[in-house]
Structure formats: structure tokens, C-alpha cells
Protein backbone atom coordinates (compact mmCIF):
# COMPACT_ATOMS: atom_id res chain seq x y z
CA UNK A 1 221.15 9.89 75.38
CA UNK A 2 219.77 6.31 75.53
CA UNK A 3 216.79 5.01 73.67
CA UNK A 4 213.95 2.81 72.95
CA UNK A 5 212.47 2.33 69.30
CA UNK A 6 208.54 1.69 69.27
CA UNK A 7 205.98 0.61 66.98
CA UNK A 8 202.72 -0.68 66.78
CA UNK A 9 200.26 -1.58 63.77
CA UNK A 10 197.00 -2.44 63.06
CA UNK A 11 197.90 -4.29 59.96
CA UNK A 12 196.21 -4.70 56.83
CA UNK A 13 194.64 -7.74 56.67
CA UNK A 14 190.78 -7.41 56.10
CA UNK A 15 187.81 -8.65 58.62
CA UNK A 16 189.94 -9.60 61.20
CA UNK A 17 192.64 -8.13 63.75
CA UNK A 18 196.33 -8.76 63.50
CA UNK A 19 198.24 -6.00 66.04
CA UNK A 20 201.66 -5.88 65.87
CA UNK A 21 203.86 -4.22 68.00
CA UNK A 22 207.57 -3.78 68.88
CA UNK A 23 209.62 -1.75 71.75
CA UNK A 24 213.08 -2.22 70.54
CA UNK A 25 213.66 -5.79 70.08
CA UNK A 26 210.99 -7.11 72.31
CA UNK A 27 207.95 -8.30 69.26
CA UNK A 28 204.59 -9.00 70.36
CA UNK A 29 201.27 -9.91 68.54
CA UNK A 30 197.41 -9.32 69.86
CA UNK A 31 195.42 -11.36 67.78
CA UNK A 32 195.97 -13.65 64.15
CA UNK A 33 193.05 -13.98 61.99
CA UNK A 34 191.16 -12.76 59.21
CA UNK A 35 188.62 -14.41 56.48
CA UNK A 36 190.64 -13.78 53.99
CA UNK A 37 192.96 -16.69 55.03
CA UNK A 38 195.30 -16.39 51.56
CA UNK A 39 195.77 -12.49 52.36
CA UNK A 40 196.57 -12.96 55.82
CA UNK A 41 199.11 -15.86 54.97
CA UNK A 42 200.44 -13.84 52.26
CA UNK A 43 200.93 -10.75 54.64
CA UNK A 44 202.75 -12.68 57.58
CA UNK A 45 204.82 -14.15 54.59
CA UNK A 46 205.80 -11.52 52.68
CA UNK A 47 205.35 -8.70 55.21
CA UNK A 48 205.67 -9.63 58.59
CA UNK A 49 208.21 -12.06 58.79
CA UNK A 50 209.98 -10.26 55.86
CA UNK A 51 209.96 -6.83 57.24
CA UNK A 52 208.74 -6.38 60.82
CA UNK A 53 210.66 -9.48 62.40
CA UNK A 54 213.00 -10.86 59.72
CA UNK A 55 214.17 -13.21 63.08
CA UNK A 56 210.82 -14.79 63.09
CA UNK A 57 211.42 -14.91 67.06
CA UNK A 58 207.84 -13.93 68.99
CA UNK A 59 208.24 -12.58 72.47
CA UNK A 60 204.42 -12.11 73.09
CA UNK A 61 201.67 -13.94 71.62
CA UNK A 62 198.04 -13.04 72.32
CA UNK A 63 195.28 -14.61 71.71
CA UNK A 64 191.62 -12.28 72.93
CA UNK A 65 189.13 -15.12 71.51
CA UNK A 66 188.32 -18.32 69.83
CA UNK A 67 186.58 -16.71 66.58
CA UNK A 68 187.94 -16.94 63.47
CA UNK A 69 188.74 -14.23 62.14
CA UNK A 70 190.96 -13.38 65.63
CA UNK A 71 192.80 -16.29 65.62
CA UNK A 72 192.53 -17.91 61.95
CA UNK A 73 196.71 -17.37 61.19
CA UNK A 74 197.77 -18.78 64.63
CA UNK A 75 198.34 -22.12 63.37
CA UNK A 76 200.66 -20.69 59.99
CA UNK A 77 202.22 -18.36 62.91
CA UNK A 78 203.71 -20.90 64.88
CA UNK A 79 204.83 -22.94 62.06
CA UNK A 80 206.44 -19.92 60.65
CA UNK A 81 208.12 -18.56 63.91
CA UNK A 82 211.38 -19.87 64.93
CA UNK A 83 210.51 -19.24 68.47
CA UNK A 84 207.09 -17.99 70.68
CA UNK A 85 208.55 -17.04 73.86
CA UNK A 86 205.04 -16.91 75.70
CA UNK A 87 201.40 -17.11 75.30
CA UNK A 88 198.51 -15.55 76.92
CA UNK A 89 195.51 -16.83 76.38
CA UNK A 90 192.02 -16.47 77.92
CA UNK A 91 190.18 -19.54 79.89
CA UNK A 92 187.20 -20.77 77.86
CA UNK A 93 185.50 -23.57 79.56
CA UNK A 94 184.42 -26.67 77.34
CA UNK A 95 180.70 -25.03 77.17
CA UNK A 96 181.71 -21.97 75.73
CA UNK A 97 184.07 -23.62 73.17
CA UNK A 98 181.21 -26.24 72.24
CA UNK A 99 178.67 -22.99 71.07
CA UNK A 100 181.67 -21.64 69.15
CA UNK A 101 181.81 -25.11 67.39
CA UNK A 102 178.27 -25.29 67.04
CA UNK A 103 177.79 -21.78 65.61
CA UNK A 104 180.50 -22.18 62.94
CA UNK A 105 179.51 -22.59 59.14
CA UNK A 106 180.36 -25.78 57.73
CA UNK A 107 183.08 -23.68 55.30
CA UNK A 108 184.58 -22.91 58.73
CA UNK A 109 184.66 -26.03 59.63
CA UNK A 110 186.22 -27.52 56.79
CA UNK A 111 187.96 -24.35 56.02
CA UNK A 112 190.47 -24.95 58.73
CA UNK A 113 191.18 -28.68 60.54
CA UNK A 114 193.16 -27.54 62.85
CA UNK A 115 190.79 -25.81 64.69
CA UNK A 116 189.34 -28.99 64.97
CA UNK A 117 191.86 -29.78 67.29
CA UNK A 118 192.41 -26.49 68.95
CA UNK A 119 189.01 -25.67 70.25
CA UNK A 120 189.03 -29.21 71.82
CA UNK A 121 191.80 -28.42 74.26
CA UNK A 122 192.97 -25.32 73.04
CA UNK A 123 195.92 -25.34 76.25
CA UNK A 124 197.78 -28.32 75.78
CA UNK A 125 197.83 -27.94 71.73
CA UNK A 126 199.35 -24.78 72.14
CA UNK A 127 202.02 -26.11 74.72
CA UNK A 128 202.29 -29.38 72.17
CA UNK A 129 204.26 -27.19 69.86
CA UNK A 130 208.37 -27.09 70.38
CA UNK A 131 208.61 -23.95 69.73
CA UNK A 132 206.20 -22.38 72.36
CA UNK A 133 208.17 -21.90 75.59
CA UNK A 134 205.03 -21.35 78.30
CA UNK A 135 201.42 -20.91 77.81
CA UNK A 136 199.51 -18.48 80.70
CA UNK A 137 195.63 -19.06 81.06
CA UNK A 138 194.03 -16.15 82.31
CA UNK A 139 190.72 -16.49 84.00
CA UNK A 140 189.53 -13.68 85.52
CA UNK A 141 191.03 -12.13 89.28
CA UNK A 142 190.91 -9.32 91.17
CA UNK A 143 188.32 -5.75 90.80
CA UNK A 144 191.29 -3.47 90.76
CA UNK A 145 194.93 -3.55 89.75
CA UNK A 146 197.15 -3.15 93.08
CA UNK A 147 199.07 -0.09 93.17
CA UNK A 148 202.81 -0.19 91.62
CA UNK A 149 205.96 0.82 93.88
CA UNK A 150 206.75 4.57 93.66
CA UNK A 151 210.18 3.27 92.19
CA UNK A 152 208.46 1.67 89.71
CA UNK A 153 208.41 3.82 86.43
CA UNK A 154 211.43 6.81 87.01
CA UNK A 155 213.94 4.82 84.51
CA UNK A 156 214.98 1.83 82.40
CA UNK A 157 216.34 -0.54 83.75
CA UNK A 158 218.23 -1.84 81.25
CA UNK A 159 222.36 -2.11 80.29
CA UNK A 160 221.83 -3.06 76.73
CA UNK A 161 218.69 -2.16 74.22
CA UNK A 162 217.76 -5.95 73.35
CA UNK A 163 217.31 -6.88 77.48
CA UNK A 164 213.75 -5.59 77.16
CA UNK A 165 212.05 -8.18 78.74
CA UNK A 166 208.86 -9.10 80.97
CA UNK A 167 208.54 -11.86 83.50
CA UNK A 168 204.70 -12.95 83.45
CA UNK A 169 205.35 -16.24 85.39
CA UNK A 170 206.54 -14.54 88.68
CA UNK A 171 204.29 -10.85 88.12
CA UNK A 172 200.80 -12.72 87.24
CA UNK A 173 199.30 -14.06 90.40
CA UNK A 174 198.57 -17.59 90.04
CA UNK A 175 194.76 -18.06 90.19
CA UNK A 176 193.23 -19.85 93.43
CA UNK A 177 193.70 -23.19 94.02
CA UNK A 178 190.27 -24.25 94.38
CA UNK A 179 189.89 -22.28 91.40
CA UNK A 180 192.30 -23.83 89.44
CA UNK A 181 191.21 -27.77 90.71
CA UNK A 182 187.96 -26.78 88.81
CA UNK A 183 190.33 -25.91 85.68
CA UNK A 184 192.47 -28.98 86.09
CA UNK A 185 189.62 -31.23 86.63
CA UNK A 186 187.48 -29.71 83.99
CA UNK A 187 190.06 -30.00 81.24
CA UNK A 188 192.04 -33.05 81.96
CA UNK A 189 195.20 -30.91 82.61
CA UNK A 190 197.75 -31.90 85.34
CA UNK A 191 199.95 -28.80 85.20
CA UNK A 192 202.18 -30.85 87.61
CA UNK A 193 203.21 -32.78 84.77
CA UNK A 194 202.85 -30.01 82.05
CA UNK A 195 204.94 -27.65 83.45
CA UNK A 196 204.25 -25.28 80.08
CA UNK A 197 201.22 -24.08 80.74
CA UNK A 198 200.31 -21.88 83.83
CA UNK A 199 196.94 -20.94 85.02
CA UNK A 200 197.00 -17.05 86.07
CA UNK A 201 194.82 -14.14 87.20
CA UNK A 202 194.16 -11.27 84.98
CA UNK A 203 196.91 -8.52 86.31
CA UNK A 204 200.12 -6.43 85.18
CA UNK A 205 203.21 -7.17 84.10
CA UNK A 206 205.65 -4.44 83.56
CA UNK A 207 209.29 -4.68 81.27
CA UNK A 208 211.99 -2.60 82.48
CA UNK A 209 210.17 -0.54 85.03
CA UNK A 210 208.96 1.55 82.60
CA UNK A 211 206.69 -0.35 80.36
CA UNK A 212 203.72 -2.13 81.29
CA UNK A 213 200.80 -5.29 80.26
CA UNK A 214 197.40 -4.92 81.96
CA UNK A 215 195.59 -7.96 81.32
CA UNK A 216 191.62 -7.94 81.79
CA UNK A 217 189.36 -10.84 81.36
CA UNK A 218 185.40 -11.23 82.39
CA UNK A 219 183.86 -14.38 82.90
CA UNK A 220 181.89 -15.25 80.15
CA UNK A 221 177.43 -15.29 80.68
CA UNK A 222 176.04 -18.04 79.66
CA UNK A 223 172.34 -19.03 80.61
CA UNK A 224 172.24 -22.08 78.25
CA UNK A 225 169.90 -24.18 80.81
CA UNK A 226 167.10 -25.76 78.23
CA UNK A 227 170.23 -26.58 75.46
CA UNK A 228 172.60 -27.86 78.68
CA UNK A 229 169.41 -29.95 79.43
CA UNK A 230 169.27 -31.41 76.26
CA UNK A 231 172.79 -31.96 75.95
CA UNK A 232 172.20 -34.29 78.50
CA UNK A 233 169.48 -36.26 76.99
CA UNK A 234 171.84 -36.64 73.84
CA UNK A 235 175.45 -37.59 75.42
CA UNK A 236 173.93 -38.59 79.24
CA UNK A 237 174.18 -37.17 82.35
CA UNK A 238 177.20 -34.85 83.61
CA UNK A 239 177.78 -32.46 87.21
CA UNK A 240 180.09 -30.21 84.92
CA UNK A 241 180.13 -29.76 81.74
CA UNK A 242 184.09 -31.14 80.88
CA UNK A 243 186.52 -31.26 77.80
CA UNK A 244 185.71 -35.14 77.93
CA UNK A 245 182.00 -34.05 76.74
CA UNK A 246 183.49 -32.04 74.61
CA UNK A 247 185.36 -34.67 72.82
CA UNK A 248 182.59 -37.26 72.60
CA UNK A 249 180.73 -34.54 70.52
CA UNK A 250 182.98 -33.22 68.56
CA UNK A 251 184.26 -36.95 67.51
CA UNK A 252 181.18 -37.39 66.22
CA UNK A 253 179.02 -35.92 63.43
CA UNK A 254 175.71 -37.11 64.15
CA UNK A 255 175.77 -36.16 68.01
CA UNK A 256 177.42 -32.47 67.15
CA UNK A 257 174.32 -32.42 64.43
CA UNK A 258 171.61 -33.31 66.87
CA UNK A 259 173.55 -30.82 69.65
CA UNK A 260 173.73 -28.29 67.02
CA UNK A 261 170.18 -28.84 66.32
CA UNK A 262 169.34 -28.75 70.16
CA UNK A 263 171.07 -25.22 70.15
CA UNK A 264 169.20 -24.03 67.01
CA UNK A 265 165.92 -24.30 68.80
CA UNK A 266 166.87 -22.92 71.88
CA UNK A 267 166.66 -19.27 72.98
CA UNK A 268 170.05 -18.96 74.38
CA UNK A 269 171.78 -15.51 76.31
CA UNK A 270 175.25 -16.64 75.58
CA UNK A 271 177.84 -13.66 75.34
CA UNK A 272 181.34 -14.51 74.70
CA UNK A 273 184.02 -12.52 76.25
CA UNK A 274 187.53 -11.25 75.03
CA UNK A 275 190.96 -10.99 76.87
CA UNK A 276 191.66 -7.58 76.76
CA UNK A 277 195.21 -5.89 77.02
CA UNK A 278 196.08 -2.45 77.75
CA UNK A 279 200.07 -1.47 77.32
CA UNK A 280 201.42 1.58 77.81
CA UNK A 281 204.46 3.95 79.58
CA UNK A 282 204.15 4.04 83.13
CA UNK A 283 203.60 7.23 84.32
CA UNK A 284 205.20 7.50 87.96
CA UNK A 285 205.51 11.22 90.19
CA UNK A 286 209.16 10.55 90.33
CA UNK A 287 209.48 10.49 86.41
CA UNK A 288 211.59 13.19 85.74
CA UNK A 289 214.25 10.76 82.89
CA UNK A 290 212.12 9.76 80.70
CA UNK A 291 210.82 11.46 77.37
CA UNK A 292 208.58 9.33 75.12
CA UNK A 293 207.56 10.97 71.63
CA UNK A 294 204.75 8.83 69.72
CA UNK A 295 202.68 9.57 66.23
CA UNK A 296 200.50 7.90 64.23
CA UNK A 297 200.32 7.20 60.57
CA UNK A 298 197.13 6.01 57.89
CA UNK A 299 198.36 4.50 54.97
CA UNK A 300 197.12 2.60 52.08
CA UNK A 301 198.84 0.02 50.62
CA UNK A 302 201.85 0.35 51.16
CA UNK A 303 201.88 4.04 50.44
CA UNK A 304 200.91 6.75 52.65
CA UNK A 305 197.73 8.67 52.82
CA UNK A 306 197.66 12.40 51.40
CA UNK A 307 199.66 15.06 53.46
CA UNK A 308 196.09 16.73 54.92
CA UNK A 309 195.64 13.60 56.11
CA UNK A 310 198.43 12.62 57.22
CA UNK A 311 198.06 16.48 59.55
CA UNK A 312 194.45 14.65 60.67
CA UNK A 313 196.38 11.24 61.89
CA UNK A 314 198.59 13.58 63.64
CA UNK A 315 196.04 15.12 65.92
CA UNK A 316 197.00 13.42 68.99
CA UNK A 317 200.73 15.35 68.43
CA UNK A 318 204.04 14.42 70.02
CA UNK A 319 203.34 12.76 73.22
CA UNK A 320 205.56 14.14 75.44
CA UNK A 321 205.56 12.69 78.98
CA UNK A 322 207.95 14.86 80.31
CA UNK A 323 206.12 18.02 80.22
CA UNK A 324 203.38 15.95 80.79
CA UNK A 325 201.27 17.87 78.12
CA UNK A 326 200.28 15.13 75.92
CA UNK A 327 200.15 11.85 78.09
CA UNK A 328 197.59 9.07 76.33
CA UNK A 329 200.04 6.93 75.11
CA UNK A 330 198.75 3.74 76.08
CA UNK A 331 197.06 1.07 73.70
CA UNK A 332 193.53 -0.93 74.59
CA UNK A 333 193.07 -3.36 72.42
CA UNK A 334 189.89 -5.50 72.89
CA UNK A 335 188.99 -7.70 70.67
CA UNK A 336 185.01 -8.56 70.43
CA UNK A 337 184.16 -7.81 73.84
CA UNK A 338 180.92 -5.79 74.84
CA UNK A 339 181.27 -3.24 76.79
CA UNK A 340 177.35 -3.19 77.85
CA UNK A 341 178.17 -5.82 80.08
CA UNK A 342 181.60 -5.00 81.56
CA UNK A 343 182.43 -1.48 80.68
CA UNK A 344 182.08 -0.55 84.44
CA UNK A 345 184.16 -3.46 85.74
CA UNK A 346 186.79 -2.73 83.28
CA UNK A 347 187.02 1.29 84.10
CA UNK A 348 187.59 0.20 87.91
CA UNK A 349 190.21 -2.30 87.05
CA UNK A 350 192.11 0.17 84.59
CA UNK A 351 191.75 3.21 86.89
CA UNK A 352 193.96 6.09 85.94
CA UNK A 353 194.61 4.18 82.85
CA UNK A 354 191.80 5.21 80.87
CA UNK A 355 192.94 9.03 81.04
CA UNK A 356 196.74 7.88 79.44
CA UNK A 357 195.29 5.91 76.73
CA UNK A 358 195.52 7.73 73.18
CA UNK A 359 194.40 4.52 70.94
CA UNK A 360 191.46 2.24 71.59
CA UNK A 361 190.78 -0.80 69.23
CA UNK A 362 186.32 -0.30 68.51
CA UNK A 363 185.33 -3.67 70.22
CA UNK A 364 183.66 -6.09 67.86
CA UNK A 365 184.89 -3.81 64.65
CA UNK A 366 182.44 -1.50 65.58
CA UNK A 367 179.51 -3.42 66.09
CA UNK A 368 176.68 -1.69 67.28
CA UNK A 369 175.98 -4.60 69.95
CA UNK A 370 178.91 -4.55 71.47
CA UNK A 371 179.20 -0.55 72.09
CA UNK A 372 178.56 1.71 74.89
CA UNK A 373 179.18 5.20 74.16
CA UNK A 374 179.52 6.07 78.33
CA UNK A 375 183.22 5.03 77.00
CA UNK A 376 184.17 7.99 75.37
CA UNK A 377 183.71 9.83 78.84
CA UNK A 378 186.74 7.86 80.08
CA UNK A 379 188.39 7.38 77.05
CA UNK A 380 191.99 9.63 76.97
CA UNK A 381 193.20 13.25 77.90
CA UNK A 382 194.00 14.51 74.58
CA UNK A 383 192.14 13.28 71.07
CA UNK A 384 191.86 9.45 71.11
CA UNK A 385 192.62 7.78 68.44
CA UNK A 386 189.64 5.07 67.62
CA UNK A 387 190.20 1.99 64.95
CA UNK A 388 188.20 -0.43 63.35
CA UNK A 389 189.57 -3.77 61.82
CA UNK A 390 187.07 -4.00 59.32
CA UNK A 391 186.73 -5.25 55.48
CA UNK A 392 185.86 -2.84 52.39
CA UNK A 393 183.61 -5.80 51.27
CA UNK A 394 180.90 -6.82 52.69
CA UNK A 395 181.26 -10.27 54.53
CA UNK A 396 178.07 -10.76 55.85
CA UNK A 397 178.46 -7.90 58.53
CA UNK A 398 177.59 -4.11 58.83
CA UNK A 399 180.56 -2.72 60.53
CA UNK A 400 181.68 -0.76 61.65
CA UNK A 401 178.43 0.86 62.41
CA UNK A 402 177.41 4.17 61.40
CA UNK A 403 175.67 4.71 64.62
CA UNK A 404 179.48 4.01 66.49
CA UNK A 405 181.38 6.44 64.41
CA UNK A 406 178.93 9.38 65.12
CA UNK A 407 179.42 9.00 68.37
CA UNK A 408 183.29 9.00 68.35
CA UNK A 409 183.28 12.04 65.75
CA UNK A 410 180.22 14.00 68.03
CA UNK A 411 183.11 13.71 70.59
CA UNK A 412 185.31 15.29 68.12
CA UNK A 413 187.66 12.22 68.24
CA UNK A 414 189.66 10.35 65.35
CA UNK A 415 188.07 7.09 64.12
CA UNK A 416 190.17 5.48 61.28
CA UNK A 417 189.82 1.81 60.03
CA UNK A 418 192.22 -0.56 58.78
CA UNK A 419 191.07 -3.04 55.93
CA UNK A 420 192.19 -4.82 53.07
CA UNK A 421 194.12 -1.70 51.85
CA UNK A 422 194.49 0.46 54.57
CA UNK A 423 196.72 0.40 57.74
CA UNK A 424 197.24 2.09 60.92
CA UNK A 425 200.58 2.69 62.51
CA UNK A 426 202.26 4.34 65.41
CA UNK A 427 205.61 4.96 65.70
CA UNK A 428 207.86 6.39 68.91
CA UNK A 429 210.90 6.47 70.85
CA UNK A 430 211.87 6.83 74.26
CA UNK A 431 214.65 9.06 75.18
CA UNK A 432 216.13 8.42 78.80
């Protein structure tokens, strides 16, 4: 009978996220970034591009947020990859990106100059690079998903294994124009001319009829009014705050001091958002041809765990979607976001979702901020499968936080981290 290999890692590269994943040929990446730059360049070196895609060619690329520790490797990435198919990356408007700058330590600033020139116009230096095909900005869309064919989801349809594929420029919806004029106008962008990059609405996109990408992105909160209004005083007047205000700051060290200074004193309600992505086997009434069988592994450091634990890992079982016994095979992975402020939104736009997912990235690396345990009522059939992408030393950071991981374990759920030594890893295959 046919098949599909899978895999998908949470990879071992301290206080970060690097998610790795691959279904058959098709390689795709959720995230690039740690503090410990030299370990994260030595793992995409000597592991990544070694091991897990020797053809350094990238079908997916994903970026959730501008922080560094999600995104600190993208730059060694694409100079390592032979070829990044496609990018999907969230809209962050120039105000937004100018409280990241502000709010970085001067290490970070000096740490990485590239940056520099990302967080400017992140869009057009990603589409700068030769060997990035498109670039999709996602800026939010519509409350709920629209409802898939009833074809949609009974079989491959593929003739060879390596055709595994996904169209995002026809399946996401391009965003509204008066929507997008804003973008445009905001950023300087003429996507006329820069036919690269694409502005899209959060939505699906499914590979082969059988596999799909939910994309999900909130709109940012930002109640900045008394900084904004000294912005002003400092660079002059502006209607909307645009990537051309951004530049004049950020080209100069004594305005982004006195801006920085501005924000320092200011009591701001700024809450940064992440592009979140769930992917997962479509699960379709008319489904009787396809058999997908998925476990997960722990291991540390190259080696695996002990064989009790290696049982524990194994909770969730074989996921068999043909006896539809053990169905939470999907994957949410979602960066820093904080599910106090969108957790609702996000249920309604998943739907059904939430029941077939088995493995849920702890937003934020388990910050207590960012977590709402009213989750875990949604959260999978079967015995989710919670990890943290955290560091064994502290950094400056309490997570994940002990007040998170009693409520996953009350629940009687898994919670595992990944770190500087440890790993997390789920392997599969799809029988059709």
C-alpha cells in the first residue's frame, strides 16, 4: 500500500523555538531563534542541514514573531538554504516593530546587525533574498474557517511521494483592498512592482487533500497614546504612524535614545501577538483510505530517554484515524501569544480542530502571563501532549512556570520540555 513518511521536532536548541517538520519530502520550519546564537548555528549546521534536509531546500518557512529568540537563525537559514520555497509571515505595523526595537538590550542590538535591517521593513528584506521564491503577509481575516468540500480529505492525491505540495497563493484569500492600501501605503510597498510578496488573510491551505495549514493571526493591542504623543514632539507630526518614521528613528541614535526614553516613562498596554499555525490530517466522513499511525519520542542528546519513559511519551498511543479511536493528531504551535486575550477568538476560528489536536506548543514557554488554563477544556480527545521550548539555565526568565505545569498535569496531561539537551519528536506514516 502507498505511503507518507512524517516527522516533526521540537529541536534542541535552548530559550528559543526551532520546529521542524517533514511529510515525505515536503520540509517546513515554524520559528528560528534561540539566545544561544553559536548552539543554534551549530545545530542547523551540523544537524539540520546534515541530517534532517541534507538538500538544504525549504518548502515552508514560518516566522510567528519579531523576538529574538523566535527568529534569531533566520538570517544564517537563508544563507544556508539552497532554496525557501515560501514564507509566511505575520503583519507588524511600523509601531509595533519600533517597541520591539526600543525594548531590545543594547547586546541585542549589537548582537545581531541584521536585524537592524529586518525590523525596518521586515517584507521586502525577506523578498530581497534570491533564494526566497514568495513572501505571504498575513494580517488577520475572517472569525471562522469556511467549511472544506466533503471531497476534501477521503485520499491523496498524489502519483508520486515527492508531489506533496501546497498552493498558498491561490487557497489564502487575499486581504481587502482598502485593507491592503493601508499596508501598501504604510510600508512603502507597491506589490504591483514586487510581485514576491503577497498580502493575505489568515486561512487554510491544505496539500494533497489530505493534509492541512490553519493560519491564525490577532491584531496586535496597543494603547501607546502618551509615548505616540511624544513621538511626535521628537520626529514631528504624522496621521499614521509609517515605516518612513520608522527609518528616521532607527537611522539615528540620539532620536531612538530620546524615543526609547519617551517609552521608558510611559505606562504603556502594548501586547504583541504571534502567527499561529495549526497542521494536521484532515479528518473527512467519507475517510474510509486513509490510516495515519503517529508517536512521540523525548530524548536527550542525541540519545533517547529511559524505556519507562519512553512508555510515558507514548501515552497518546498509535493514532489511528481509521478506527477513529485515537484522532488528535494535529500540531498548534504558537509561539508567544497570550491566550487571555484571544483564546476565545482562536477556539471559534479552529472549531472542531481543537478536539484532533494531540500536541500544543505552551505559548510564551510557559509563561505564566501568557496562559489561560480554560485551554485545557478544548485542548484534544485523547492525552495531549504539552511542550515547552525552554533553557536549563536561567536567562533572565522563570519558565516555564510552575503554576502552568500543574495545571496541565491536574488534567492528567503530558507536559515535556525541550532545552539545551533535550528534544521532542514525533514520528508517523500514512498508509493509503
Amino acid at each position: 500500500m502507498p505511503s507518507l513518511s512524517l516527522k516533526f521536532k521540537f529541536n534542541n536548541i535552548g530559550f528559543g523555538l526551532f520546529y521542524s517538520g517533514s511529510i515525505e519530502n515536503y520540509k517546513f520550519i515554524y520559528d528560528c531563534g534561540s539566545r544561544s546564537q553559536n548552539l543554534l548555528h551549530q545545530f542547523l549546521q551540523e544537524n539540520y542541514f546534515t541530517f534532517e534536509n541534507p538538500d538544504k531546500i525549504i518548502d515552508l518557512l514560518v516566522i510567528s514573531h519579531f523576538h529574538d529568540d523566535h527568529i534569531s537563525g533566520i538570517k544564517y537559514l537563508i544563507d544556508n538554504a539552497v532554496r525557501i520555497k515560501c514564507v509566511v509571515v505575520p503583519y507588524i505595523s511600523p509601531l509595533e516593530r519600533l517597541v520591539l526595537s526600543v525594548t531590545r538590550s543594547r547586546k541585542q542590538r549589537i548582537f545581531s546587525n541584521w536585524y537592524n535591517h529586518f525590523i525596518l521593513d521586515p517584507y521586502s528584506y525577506l523578498a530581497s533574498f534570491d533564494n526566497i521564491d514568495k513572501v505571504f503577509v498575513v494580517n488577520g481575516g475572517p472569525e471562522e474557517l469556511p467549511k472544506l468540500p466533503p471531497e476534501i480529505g477521503v485520499r491523496p492525491t498524489l502519483k508520486e511521494k515527492n508531489e506533496f505540495s501546497v498552493d498558498f497563493d491561490h487557497q489564502l484569500q487575499d486581504i481587502k483592498d482598502k485593507v491592503a492600501e493601508v499596508i501598501q501605503n504604510t510600508e512603502g510597498i507597491n506589490i504591483d512592482e514586487n510581485e514576491k510578496i503577497k498580502i493575505k488573510e489568515h486561512g487554510q491551505v491544505v496539500g494533497l487533500d489530505f493534509w492541512e495549514f490553519v493560519f491564525y493571526h490577532d491584531q496586535a493591542n496597543i494603547n501607546l497614546p502618551l509615548w505616540v504623543k511624544n513621538i511626535k514632539r521628537i520626529i514631528g507630526d504624522f496621521e499614521v504612524f509609517s515605516q518612513r518614521d520608522l527609518s528616521a528613528i532607527l537611522h539615528s541614535d540620539q532620536i531612538l535614545q530620546k524615543v526609547k526614553n519617551a517609552y521608558s516613562r510611559t505606562v504603556a498596554n502594548f501586547n504583541n501577538t504571534s502567527l499561529i499555525m495549526y497542521h494536521g490530517l484532515i479528518y473527512s466522513d467519507q475517510r474510509p483510505n486513509i490510516n495515519l499511525r503517529l508517536y512521540g519520542e523525548l530524548a536527550f542528546d542525541g540519545q533517547f530517554s529511559t524505556p519507562s519513559l519512553n512508555e510515558y511519551m507514548r501515552l497518546p498511543g498509535l493514532y489511528d484515524s481509521n478506527t477513529g479511536e485515537f484522532e488528535s493528531t494535529g500540531h498548534l504551535l504558537t509561539g508567544d501569544t497570550n491566550l487571555n486575550l484571544n483564546l476565545q477568538r482562536l477556539i471559534n476560528f479552529l472549531g472542531a480542530r481543537f478536539s484532533k489536536t494531540g500536541v500544543i506548543l505552551v505559548p510564551h514557554h510557559g509563561s505564566i502571563d501568557n496562559w489561560n488554563n480554560n485551554i485545557l477544556n478544548h485542548a484534544g480527545g485523547t492525552i495531549p501532549v504539552w511542550v515547552a521550548s525552554v533553557s536549563i539555565i536561567n536567562e533572565g526568565q522563570h519558565h516555564p512556570s510552575p503554576l502552568v505545569i500543574r495545571d496541565i498535569l491536574n488534567r492528567k496531561h503530558i507536559f515535556v520540555s525541550c532545552n539545551q539537551y533535550s528534544y521532542v519528536v514525533f514520528y508517523g506514516i500514512v498508509v493509503y
